[in-house]
C-alpha atoms as a PDB file:
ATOM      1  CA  UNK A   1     252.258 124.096 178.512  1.00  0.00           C
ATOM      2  CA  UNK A   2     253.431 121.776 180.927  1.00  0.00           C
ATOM      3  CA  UNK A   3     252.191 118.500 181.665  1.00  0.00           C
ATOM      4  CA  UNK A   4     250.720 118.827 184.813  1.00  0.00           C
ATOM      5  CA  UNK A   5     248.666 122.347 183.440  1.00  0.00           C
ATOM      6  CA  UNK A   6     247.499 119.759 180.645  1.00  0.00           C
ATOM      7  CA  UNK A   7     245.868 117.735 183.296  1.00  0.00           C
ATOM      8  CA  UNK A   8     244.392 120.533 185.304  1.00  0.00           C
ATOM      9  CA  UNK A   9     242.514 122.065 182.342  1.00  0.00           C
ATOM     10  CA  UNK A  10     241.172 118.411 181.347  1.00  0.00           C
ATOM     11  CA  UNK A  11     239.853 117.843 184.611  1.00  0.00           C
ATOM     12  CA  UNK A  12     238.425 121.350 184.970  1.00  0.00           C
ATOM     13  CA  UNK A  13     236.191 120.532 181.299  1.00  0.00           C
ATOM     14  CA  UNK A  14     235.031 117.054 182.811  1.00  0.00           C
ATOM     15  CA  UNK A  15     233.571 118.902 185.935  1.00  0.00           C
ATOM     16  CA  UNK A  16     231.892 121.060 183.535  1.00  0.00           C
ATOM     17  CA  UNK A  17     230.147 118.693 181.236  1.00  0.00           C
ATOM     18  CA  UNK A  18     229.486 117.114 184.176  1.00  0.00           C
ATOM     19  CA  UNK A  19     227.426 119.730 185.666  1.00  0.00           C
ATOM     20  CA  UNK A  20     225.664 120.482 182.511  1.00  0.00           C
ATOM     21  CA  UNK A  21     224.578 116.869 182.370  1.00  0.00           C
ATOM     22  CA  UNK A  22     222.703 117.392 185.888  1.00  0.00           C
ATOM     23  CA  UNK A  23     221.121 120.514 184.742  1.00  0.00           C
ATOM     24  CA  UNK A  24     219.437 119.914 181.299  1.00  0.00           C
ATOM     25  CA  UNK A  25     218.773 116.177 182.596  1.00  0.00           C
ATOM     26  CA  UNK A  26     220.839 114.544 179.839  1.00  0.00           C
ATOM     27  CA  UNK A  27     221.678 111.351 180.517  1.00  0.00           C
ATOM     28  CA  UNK A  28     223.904 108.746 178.797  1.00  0.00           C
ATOM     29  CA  UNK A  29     221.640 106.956 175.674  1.00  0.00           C
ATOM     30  CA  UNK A  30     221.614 102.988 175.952  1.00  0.00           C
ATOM     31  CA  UNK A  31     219.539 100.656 173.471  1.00  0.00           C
ATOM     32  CA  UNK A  32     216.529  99.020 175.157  1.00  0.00           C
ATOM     33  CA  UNK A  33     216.272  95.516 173.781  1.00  0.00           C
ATOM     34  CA  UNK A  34     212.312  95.206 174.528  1.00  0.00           C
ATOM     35  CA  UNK A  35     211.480  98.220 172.453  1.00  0.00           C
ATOM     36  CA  UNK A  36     213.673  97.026 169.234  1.00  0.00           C
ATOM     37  CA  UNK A  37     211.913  93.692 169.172  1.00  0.00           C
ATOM     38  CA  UNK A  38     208.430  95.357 170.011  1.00  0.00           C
ATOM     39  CA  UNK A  39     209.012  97.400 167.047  1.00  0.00           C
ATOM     40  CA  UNK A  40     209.979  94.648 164.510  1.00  0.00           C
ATOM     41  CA  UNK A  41     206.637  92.894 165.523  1.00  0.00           C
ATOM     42  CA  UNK A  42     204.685  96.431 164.933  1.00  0.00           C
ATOM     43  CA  UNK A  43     205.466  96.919 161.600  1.00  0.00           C
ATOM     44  CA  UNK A  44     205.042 101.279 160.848  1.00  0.00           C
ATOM     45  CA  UNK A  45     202.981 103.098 163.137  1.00  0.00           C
ATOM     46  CA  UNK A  46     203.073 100.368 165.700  1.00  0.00           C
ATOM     47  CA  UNK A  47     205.300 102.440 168.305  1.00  0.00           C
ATOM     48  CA  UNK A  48     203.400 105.025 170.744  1.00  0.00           C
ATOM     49  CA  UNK A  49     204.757 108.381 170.830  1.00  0.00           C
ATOM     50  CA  UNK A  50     206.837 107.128 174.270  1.00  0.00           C
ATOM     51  CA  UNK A  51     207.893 104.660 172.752  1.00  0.00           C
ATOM     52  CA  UNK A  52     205.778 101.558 173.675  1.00  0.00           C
ATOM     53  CA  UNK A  53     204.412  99.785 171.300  1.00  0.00           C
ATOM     54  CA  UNK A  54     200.773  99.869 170.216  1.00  0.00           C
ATOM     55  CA  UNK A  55     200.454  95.623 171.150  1.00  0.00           C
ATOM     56  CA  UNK A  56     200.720  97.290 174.508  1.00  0.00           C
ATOM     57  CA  UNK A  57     197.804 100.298 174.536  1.00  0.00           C
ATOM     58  CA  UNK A  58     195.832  98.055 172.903  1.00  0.00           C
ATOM     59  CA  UNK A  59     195.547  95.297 175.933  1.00  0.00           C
ATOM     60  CA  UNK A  60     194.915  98.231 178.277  1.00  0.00           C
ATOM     61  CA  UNK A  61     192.518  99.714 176.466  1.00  0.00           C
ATOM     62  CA  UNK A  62     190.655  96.112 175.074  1.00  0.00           C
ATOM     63  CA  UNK A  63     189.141  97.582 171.719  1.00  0.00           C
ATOM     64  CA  UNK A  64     192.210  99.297 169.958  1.00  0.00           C
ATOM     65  CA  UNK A  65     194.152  97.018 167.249  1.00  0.00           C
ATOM     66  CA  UNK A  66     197.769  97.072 165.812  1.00  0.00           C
ATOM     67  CA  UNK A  67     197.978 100.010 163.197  1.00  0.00           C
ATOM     68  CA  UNK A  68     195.556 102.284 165.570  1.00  0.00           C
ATOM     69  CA  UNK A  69     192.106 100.284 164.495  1.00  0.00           C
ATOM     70  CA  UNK A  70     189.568 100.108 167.088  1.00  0.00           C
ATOM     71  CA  UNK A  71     188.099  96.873 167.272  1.00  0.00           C
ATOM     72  CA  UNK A  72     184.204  95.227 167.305  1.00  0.00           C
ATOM     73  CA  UNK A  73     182.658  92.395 168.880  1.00  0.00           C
ATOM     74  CA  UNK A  74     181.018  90.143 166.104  1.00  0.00           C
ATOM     75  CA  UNK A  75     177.759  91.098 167.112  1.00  0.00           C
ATOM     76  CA  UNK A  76     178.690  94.991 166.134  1.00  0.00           C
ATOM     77  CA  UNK A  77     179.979  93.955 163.224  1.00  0.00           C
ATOM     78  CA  UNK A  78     178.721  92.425 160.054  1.00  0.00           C
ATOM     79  CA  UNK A  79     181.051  91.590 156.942  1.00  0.00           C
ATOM     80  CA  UNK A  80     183.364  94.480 156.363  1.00  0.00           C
ATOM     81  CA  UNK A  81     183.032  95.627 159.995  1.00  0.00           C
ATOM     82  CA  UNK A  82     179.709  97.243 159.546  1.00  0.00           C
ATOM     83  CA  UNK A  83     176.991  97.235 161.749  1.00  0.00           C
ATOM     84  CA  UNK A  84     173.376  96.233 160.712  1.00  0.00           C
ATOM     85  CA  UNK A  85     169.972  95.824 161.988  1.00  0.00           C
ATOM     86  CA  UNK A  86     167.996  92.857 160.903  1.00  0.00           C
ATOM     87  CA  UNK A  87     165.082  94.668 161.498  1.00  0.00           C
ATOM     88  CA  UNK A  88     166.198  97.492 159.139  1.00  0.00           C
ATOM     89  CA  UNK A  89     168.047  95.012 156.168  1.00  0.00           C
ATOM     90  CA  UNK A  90     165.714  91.549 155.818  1.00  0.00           C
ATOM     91  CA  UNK A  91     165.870  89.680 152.877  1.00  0.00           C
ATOM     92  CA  UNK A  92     167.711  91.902 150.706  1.00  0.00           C
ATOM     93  CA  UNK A  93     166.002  95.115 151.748  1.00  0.00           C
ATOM     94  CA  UNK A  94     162.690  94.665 150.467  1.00  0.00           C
ATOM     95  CA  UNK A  95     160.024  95.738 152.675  1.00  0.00           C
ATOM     96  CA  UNK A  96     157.628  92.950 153.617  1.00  0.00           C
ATOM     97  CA  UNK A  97     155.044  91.721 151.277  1.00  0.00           C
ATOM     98  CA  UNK A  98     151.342  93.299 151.707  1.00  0.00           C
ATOM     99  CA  UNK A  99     148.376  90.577 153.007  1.00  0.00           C
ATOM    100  CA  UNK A 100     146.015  89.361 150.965  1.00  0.00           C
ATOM    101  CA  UNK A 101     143.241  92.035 152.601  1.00  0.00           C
ATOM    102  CA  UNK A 102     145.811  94.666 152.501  1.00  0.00           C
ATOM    103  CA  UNK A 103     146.336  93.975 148.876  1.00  0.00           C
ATOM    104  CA  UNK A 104     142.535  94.489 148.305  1.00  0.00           C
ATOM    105  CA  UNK A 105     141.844  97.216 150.329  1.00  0.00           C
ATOM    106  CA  UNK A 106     144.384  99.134 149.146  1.00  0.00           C
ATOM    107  CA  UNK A 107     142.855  98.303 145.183  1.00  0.00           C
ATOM    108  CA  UNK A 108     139.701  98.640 146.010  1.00  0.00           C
ATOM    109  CA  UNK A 109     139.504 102.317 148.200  1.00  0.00           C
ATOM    110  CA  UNK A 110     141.585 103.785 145.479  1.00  0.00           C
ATOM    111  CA  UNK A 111     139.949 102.423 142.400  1.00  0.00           C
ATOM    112  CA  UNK A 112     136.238 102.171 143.660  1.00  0.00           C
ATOM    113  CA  UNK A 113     135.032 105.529 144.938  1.00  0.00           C
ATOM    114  CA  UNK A 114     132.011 108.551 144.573  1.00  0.00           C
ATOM    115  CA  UNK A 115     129.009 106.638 143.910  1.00  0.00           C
ATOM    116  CA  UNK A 116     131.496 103.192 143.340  1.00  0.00           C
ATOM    117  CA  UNK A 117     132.395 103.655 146.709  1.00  0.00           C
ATOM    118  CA  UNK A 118     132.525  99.608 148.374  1.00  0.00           C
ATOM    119  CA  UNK A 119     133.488 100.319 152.284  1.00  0.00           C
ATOM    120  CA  UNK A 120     133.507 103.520 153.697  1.00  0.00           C
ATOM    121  CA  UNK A 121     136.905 103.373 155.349  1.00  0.00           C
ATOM    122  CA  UNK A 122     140.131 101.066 154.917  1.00  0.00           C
ATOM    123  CA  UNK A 123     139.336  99.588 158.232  1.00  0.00           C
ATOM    124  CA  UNK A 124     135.720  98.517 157.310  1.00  0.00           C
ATOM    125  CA  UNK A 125     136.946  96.756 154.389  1.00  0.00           C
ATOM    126  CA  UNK A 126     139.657  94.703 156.299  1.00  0.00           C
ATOM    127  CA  UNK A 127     137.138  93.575 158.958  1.00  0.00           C
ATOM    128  CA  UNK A 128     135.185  92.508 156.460  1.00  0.00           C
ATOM    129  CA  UNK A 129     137.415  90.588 154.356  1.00  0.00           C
ATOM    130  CA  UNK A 130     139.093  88.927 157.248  1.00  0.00           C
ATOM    131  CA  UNK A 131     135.295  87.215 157.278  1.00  0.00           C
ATOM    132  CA  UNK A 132     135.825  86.084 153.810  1.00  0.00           C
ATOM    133  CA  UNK A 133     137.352  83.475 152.144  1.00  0.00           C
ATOM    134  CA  UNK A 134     140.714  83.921 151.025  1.00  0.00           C
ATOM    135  CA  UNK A 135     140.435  81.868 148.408  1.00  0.00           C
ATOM    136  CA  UNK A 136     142.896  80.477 145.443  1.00  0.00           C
ATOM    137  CA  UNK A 137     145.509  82.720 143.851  1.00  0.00           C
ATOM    138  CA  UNK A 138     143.733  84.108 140.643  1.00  0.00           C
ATOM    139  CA  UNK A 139     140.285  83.031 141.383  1.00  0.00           C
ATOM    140  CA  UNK A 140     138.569  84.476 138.513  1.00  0.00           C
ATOM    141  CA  UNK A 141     134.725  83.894 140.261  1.00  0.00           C
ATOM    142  CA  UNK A 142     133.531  82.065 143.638  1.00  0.00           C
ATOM    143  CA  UNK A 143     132.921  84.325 146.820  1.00  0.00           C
ATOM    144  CA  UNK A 144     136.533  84.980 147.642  1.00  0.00           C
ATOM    145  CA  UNK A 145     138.494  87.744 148.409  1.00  0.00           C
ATOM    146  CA  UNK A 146     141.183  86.666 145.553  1.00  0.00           C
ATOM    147  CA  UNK A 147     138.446  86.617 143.023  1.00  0.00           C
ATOM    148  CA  UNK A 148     137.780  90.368 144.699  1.00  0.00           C
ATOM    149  CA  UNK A 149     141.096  91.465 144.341  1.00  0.00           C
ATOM    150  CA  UNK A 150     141.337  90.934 140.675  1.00  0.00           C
ATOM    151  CA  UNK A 151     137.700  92.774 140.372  1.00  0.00           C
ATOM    152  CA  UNK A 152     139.363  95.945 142.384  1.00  0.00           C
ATOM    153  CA  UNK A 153     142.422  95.960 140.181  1.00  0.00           C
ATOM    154  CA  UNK A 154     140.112  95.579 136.630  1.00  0.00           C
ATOM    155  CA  UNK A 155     138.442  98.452 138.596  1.00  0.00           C
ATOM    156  CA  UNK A 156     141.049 101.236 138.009  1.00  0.00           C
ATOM    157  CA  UNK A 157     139.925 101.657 134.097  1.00  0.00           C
ATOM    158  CA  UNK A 158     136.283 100.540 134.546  1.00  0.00           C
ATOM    159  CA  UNK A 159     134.872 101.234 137.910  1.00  0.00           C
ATOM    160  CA  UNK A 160     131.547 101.096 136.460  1.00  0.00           C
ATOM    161  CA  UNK A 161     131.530  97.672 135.391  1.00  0.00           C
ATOM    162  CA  UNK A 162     134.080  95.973 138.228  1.00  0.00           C
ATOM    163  CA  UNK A 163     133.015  97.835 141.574  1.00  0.00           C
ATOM    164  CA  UNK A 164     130.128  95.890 142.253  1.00  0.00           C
ATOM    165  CA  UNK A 165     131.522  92.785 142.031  1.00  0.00           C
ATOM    166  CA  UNK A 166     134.569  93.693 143.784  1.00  0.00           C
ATOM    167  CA  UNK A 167     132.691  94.664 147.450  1.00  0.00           C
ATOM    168  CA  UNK A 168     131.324  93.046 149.903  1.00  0.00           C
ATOM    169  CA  UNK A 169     128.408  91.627 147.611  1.00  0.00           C
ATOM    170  CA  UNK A 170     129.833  89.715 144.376  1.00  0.00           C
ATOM    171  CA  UNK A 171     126.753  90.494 142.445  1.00  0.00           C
ATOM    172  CA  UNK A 172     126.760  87.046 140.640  1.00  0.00           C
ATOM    173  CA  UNK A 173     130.646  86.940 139.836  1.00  0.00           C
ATOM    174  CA  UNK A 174     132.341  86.756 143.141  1.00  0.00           C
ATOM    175  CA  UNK A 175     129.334  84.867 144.825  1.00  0.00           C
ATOM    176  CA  UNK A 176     126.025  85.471 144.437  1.00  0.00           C
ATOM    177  CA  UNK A 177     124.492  88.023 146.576  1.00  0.00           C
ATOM    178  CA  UNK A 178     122.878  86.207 149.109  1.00  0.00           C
ATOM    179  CA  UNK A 179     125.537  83.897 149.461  1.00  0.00           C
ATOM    180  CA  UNK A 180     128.409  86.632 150.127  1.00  0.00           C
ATOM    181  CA  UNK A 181     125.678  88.390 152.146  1.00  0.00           C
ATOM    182  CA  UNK A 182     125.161  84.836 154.327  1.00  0.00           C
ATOM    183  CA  UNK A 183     128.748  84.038 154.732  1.00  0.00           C
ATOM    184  CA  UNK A 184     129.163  87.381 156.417  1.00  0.00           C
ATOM    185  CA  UNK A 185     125.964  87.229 158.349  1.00  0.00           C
ATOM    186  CA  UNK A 186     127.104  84.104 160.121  1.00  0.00           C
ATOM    187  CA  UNK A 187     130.216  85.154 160.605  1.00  0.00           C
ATOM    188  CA  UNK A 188     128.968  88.533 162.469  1.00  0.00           C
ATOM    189  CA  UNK A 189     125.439  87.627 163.714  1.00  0.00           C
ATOM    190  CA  UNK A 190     125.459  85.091 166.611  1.00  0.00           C
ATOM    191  CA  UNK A 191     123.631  84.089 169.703  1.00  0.00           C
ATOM    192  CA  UNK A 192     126.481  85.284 171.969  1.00  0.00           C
ATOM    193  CA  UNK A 193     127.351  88.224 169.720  1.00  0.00           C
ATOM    194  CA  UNK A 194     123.896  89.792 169.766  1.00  0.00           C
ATOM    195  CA  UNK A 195     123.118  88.397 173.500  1.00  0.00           C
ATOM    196  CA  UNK A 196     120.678  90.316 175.368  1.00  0.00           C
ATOM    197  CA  UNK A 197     118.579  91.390 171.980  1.00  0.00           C
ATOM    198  CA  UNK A 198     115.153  91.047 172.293  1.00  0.00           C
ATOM    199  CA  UNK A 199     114.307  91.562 168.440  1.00  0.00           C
ATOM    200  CA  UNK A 200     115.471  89.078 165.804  1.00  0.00           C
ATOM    201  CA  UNK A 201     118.922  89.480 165.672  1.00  0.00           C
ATOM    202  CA  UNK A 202     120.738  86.128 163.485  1.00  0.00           C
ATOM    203  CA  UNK A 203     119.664  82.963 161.965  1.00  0.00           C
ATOM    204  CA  UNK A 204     120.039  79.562 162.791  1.00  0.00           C
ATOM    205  CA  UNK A 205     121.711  78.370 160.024  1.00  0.00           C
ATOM    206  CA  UNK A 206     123.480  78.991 156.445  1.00  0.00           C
ATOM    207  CA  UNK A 207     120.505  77.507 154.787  1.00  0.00           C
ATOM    208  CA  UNK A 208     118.088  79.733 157.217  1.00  0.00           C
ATOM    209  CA  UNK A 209     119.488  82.313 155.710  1.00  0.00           C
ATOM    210  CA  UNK A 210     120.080  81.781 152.159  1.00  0.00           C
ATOM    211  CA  UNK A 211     116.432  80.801 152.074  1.00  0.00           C
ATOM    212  CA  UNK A 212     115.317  83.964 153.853  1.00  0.00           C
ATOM    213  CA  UNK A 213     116.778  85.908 151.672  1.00  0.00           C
ATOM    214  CA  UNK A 214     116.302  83.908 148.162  1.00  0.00           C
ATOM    215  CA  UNK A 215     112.851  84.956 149.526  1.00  0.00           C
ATOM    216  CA  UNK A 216     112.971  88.908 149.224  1.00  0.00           C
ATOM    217  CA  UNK A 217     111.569  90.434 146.638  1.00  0.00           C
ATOM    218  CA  UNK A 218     112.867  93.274 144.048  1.00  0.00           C
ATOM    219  CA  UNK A 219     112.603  96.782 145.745  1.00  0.00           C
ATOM    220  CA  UNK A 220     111.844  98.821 142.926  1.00  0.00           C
ATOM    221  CA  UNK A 221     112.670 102.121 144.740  1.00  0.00           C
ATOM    222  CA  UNK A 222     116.167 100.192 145.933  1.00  0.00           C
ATOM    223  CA  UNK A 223     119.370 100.588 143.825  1.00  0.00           C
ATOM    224  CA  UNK A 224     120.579  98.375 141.542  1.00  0.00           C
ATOM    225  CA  UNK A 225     123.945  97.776 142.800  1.00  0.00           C
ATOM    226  CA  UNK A 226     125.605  98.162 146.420  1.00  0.00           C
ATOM    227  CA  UNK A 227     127.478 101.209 147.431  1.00  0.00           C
ATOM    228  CA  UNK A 228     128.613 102.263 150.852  1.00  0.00           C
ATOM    229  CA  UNK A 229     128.800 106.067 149.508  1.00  0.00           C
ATOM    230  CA  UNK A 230     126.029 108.444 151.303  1.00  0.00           C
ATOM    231  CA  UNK A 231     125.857 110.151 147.683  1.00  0.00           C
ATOM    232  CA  UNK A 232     124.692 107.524 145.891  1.00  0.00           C
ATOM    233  CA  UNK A 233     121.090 107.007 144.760  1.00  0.00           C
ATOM    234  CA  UNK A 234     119.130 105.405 145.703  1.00  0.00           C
ATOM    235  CA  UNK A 235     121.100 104.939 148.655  1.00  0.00           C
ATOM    236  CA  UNK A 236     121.528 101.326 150.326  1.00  0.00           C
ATOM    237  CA  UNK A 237     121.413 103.116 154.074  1.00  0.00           C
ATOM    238  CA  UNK A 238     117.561 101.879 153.992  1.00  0.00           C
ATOM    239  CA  UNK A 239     115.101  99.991 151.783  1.00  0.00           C
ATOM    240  CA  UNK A 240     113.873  96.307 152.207  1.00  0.00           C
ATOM    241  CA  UNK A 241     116.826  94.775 150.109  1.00  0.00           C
ATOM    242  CA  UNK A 242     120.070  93.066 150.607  1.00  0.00           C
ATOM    243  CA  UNK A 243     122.054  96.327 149.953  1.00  0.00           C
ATOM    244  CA  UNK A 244     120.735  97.942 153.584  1.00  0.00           C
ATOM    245  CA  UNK A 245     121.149  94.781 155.067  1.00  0.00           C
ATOM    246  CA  UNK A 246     124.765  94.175 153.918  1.00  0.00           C
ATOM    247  CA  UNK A 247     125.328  98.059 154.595  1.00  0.00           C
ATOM    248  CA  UNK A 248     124.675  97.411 158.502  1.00  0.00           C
ATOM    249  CA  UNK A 249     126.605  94.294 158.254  1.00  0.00           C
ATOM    250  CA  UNK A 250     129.861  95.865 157.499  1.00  0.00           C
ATOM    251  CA  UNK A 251     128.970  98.620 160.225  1.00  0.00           C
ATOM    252  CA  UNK A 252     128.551  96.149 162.875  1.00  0.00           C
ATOM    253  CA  UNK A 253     132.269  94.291 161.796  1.00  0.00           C
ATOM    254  CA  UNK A 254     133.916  97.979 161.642  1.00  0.00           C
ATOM    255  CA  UNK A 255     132.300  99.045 164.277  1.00  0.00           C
ATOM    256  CA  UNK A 256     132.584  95.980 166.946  1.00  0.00           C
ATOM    257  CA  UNK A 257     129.011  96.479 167.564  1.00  0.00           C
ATOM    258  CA  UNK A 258     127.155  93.764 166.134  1.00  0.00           C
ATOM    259  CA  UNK A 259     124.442  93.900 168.589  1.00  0.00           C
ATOM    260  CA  UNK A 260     123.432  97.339 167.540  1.00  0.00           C
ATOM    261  CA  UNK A 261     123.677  96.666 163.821  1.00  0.00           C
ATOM    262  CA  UNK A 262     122.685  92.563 163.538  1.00  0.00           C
ATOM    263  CA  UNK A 263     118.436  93.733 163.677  1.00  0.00           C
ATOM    264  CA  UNK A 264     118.914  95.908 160.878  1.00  0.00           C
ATOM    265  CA  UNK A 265     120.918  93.098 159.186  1.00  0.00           C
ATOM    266  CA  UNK A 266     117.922  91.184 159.553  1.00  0.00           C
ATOM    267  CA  UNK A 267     115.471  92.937 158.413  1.00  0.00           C
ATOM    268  CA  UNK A 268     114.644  95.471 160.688  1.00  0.00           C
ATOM    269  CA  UNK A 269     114.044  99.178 160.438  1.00  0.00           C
ATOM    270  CA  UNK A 270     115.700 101.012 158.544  1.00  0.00           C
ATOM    271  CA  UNK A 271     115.911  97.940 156.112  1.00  0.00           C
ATOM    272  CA  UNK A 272     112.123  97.367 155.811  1.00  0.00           C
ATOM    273  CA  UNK A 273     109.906  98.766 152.816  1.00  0.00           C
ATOM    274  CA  UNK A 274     109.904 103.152 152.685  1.00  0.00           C
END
């Protein structure tokens, strides 16, 4: 073919590729430096899929990491980047210790009940302990409530024998009863909290009242022992005895109503002679 042919049919196939190359949009490839040092600093899977690197998403975005992590603040994120609750964790997830009046009303409304029964709700017996005092870890006798806790835990074998001493009366082992009943009378039965009572409503004094009540005499019709149970008998609702008296005591204290229940607490009707 000659020469100048040759030339004609070269020229012709540059036009074409030429063309094509404007067409499908292919252009000529060229190495961009940024992206081939972006990529050595990556490490695998640091590119994006058009072809910037992560680094850059991630400041855009402000919680995504290198490698595709998303990131947390350090108060999300505990050790191991997990979040936690103090609230829900504490002190290696135990749930807080029980009171000292939790821990006996709990004992003793499980293990003293029927005619046993000490307080007639959970909420009577905690208003009447919180009058009470708390006393030393163990205490074995004494009017405190620790000396009643152990009584209400003995209790759950022999309710017969540990009930009594384990209420609101100690019946000779956790106080005597006039004292446990005077420690709670002063502590409910007041000038202001009675105010506006025209019948005898509190004593004067500790020693008023131990002495007042050192004073009563046996009721042989009354019970024995104390019990807040309405099935018990003889029942310590009435009667001229420290069991009726103590009875409206821990009414007033559950109740809030000490004005109400103080007269009876004193002596009055129903807690006179039947």
């Amino acid at each position: 073919m000659p020469r100048r042919g040759m030339r004609i049919l070269v020229l012709a196939a540059l036009s074409l590729v030429s063309a094509c190359s404007q067409i499908l949009g292919i252009e000529e490839a060229h190495v961009d430096a940024t992206l081939e040092s972006s990529t050595n600093g990556a490490g695998t899977g640091g590119k994006t899929a058009s072809g910037g690197s992560m680094n850059q998403t991630a400041a855009t975005a402000g919680t995504e990491q290198p490698g595709g992590h998303t990131g947390h603040s350090a108060a999300e994120a505990g050790a191991g980047g997990s979040t936690s609750s103090p609230a829900e964790v504490g002190d290696g997830g135990a749930p807080p210790e029980s009171t000292l009046c939790e821990r006996y009303c709990d004992a003793v409304t499980t293990n003293c009940k029927g005619k046993y029964e000490q307080y007639r709700t959970f909420d009577q017996c905690v208003e009447v302990c919180k009058r009470l005092p708390p006393g030393e870890l163990e205490d074995d006798e004494g009017n405190t409530v620790s000396c009643r806790v152990r009584q209400a835990e003995f209790a759950e074998s022999e309710p017969f024998l540990y009930c009594k001493s384990a209420g609101p009366l100690g019946a000779g082992r956790c106080g005597s009863n006039c004292v446990s009943y005077c420690s709670l009378m002063q502590a409910t039965c007041s000038a202001e909290s009675t105010l506006g009572n025209l019948e005898l409503s509190y004593f004067a004094s500790s020693q008023e009242c131990i002495e007042a009540c050192s004073t009563l005499a046996p009721d042989e019709l009354g019970p024995q022992y104390y019990s807040s149970s309405s099935s018990a008998e003889p029942s310590s609702f009435v009667g001229n005895n420290i069991y009726c008296r103590t009875y409206h005591l821990a009414s007033a204290l559950e109740q809030a109503t000490p004005d109400e229940h103080c007269p009876h607490a004193m002596g009055g009707d129903p807690c006179i002679a039947q």
